[in-house]
N, C-alpha and C. Protein backbone atom coordinates (compact mmCIF):
# COMPACT_ATOMS: atom_id res chain seq x y z
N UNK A 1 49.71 0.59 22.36
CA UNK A 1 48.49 1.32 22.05
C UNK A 1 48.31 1.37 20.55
N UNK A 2 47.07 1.76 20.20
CA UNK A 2 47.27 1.06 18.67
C UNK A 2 47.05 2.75 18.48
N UNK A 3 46.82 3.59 18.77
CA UNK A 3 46.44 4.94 18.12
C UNK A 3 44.94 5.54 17.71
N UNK A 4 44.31 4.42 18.06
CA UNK A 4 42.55 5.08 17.35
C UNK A 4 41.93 4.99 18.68
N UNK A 5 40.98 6.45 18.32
CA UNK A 5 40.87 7.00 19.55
C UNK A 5 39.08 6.23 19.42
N UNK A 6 38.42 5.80 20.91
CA UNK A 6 37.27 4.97 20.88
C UNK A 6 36.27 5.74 20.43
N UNK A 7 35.91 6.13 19.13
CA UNK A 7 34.66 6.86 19.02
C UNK A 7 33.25 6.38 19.04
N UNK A 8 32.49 6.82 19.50
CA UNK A 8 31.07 6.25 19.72
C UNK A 8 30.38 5.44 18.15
N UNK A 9 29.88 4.54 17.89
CA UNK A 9 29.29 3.72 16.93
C UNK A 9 28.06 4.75 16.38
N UNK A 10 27.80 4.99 15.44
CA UNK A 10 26.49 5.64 14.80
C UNK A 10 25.72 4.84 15.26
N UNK A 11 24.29 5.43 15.61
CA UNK A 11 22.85 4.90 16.38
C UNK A 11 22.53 4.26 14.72
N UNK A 12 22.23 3.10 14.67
CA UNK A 12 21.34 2.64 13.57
C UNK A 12 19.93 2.55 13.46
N UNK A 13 19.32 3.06 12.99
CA UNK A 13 17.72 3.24 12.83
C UNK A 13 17.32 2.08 12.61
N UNK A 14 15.76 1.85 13.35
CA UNK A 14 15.73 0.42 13.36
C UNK A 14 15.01 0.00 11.75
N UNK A 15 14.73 -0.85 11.34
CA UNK A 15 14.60 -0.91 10.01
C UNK A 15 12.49 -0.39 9.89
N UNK A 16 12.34 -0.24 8.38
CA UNK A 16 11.00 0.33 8.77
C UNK A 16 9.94 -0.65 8.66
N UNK A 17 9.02 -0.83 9.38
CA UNK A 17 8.41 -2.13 9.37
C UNK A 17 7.01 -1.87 8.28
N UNK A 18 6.20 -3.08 8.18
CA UNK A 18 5.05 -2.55 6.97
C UNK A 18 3.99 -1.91 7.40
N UNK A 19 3.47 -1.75 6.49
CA UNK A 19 2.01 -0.75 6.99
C UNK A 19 0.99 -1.53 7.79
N UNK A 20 0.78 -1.04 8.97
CA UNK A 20 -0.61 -1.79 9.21
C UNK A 20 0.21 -2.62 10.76
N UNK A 21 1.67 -2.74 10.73
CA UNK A 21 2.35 -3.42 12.03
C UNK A 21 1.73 -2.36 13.39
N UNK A 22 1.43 -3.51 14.63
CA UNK A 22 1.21 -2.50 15.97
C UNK A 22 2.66 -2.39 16.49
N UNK A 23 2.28 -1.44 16.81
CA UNK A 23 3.72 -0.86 18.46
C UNK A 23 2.75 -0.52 19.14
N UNK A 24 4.05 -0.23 20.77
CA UNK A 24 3.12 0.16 21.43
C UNK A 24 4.20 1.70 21.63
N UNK A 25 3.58 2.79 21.64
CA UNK A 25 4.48 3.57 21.80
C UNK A 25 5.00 4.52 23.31
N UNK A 26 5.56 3.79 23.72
CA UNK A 26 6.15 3.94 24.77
C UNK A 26 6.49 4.73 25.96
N UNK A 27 5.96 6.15 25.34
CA UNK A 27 6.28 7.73 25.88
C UNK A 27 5.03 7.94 26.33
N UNK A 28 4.07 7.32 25.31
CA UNK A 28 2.82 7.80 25.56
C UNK A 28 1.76 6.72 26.33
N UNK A 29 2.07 5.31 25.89
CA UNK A 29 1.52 4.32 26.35
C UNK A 29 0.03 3.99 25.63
N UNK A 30 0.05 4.26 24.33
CA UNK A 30 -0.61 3.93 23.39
C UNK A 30 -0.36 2.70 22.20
N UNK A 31 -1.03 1.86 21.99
CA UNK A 31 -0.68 1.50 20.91
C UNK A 31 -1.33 1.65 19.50
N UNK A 32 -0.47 1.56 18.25
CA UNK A 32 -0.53 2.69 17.33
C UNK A 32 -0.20 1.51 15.87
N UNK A 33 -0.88 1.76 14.98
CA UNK A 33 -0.58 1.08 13.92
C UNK A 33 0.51 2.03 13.00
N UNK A 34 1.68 1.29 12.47
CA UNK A 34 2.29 1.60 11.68
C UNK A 34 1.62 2.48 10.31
N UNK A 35 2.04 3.60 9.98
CA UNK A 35 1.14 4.44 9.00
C UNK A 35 2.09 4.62 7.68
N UNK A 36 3.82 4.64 8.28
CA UNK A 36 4.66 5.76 7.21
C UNK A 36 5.55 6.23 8.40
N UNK A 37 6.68 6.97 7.38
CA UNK A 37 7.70 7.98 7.71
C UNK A 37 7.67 9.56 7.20
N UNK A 38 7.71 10.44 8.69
CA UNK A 38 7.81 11.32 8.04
C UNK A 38 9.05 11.96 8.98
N UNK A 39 10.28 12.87 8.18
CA UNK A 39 11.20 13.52 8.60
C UNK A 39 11.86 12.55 9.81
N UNK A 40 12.01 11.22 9.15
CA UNK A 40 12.56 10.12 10.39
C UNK A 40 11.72 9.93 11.52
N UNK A 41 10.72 10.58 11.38
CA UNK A 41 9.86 10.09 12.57
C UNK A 41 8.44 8.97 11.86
N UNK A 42 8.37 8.10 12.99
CA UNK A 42 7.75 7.19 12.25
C UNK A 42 6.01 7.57 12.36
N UNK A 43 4.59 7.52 12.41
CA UNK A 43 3.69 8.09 12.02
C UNK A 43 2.55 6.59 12.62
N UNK A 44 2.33 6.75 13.57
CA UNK A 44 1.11 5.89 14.30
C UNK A 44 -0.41 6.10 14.14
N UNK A 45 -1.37 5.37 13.64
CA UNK A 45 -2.43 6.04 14.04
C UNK A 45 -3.32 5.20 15.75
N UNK A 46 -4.07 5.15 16.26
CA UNK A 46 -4.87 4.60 17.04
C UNK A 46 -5.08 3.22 15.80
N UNK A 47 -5.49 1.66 16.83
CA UNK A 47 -5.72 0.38 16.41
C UNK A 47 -7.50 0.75 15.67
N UNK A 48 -7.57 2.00 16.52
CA UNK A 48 -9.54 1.42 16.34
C UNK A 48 -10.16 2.66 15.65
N UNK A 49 -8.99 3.53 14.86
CA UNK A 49 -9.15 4.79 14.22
C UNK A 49 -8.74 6.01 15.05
N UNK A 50 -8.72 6.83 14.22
CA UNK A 50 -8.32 8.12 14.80
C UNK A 50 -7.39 8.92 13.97
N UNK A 51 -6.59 10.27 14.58
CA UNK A 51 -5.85 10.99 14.03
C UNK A 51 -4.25 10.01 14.50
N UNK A 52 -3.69 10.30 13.25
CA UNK A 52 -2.40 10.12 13.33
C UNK A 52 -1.47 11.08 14.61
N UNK A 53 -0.32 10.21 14.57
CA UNK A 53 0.50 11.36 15.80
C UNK A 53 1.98 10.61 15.68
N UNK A 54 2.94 11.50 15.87
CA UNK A 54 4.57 11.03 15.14
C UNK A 54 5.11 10.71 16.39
N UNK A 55 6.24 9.99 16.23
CA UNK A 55 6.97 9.02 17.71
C UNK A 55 8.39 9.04 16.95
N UNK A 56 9.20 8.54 17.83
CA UNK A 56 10.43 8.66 17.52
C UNK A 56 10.68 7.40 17.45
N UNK A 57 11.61 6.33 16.71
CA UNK A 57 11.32 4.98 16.24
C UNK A 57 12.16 4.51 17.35
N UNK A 58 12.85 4.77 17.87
CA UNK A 58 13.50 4.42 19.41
C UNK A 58 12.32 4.37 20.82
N UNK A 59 11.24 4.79 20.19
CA UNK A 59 10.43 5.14 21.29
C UNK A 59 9.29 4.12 20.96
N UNK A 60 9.22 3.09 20.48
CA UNK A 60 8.41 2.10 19.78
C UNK A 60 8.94 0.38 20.34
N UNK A 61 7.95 0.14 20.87
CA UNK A 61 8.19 -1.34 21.45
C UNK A 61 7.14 -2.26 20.68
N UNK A 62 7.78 -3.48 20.37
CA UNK A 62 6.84 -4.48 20.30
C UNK A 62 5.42 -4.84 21.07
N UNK A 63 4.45 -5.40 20.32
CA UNK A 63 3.37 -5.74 21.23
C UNK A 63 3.75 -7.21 21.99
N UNK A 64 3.49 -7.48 23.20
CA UNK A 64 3.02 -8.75 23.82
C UNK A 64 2.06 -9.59 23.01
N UNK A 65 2.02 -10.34 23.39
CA UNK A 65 0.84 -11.35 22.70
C UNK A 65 -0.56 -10.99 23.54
N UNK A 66 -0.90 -10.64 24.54
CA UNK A 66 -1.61 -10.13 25.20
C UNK A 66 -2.19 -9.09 24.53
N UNK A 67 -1.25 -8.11 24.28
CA UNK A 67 -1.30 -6.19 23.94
C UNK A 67 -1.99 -6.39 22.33
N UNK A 68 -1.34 -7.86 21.60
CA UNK A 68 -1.48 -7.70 20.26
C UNK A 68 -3.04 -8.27 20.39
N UNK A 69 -3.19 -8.86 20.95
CA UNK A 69 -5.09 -9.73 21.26
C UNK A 69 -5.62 -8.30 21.31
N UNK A 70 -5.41 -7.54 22.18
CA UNK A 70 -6.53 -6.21 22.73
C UNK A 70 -6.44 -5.69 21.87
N UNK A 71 -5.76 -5.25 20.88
CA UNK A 71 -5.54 -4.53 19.72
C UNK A 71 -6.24 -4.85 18.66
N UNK A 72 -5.73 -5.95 18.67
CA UNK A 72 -6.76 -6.46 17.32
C UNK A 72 -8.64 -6.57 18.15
N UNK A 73 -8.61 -7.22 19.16
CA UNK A 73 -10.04 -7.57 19.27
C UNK A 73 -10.43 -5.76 18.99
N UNK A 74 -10.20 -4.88 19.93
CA UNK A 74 -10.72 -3.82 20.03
C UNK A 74 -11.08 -3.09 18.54
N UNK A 75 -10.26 -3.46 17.60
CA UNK A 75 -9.79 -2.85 16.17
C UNK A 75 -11.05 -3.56 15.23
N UNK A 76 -11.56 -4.87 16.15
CA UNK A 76 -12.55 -5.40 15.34
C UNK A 76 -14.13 -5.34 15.87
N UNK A 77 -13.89 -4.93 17.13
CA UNK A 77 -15.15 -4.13 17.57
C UNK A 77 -15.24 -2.95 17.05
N UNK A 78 -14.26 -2.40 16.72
CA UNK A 78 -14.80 -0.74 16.05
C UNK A 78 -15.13 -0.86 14.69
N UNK A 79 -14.56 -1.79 14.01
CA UNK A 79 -15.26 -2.01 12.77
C UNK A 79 -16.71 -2.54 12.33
N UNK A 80 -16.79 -3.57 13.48
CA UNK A 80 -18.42 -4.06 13.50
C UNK A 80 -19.21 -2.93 13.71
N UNK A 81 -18.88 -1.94 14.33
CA UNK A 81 -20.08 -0.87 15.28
C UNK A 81 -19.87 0.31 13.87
N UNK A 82 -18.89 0.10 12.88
CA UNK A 82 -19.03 0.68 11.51
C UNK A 82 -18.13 2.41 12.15
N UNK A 83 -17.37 2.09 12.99
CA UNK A 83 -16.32 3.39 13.43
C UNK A 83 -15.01 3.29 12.49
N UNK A 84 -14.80 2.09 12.26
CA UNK A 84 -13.45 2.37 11.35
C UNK A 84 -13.82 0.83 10.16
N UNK A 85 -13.37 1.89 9.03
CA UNK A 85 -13.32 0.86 7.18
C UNK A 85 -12.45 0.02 7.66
């Protein structure tokens, strides 16, 4: 026996991605543009505007290629109709 007792590995935070990246956030089933960090929680807003709302960065999935099309198309219909700069 070697003597070291198996302690659990520290959770590593996933790294922070840039402004403006989609997730989809997972708890809620929204997807959310990357905004910022606040108090380790990472800071989403809606693709097509809206109020911000905080997620836990474990709770954040990649988009599909599918999810990332609806996102963006939708993100560029709200801009034509002059809802989001």
């Amino acid at each position: 026996m070697s003597g070291k007792s198996a302690e659990p590995e520290p959770e590593v935070p996933p790294p922070v991605p840039e402004i403006g990246v989609l997730y989809l956030d997972s708890v809620r089933g929204l997807v959310g543009e990357f905004r910022g960090t606040w108090a380790g929680r990472w800071l989403l807003r809606p693709a097509k505007g809206g109020v911000e709302w905080e997620v836990e960065p474990g709770d954040v999935r990649a988009l599909n290629a599918e999810q990332r099309l609806r996102a963006e198309v939708g993100k560029a219909n709200a801009r034509s109709r002059g809802e989001v700069l």
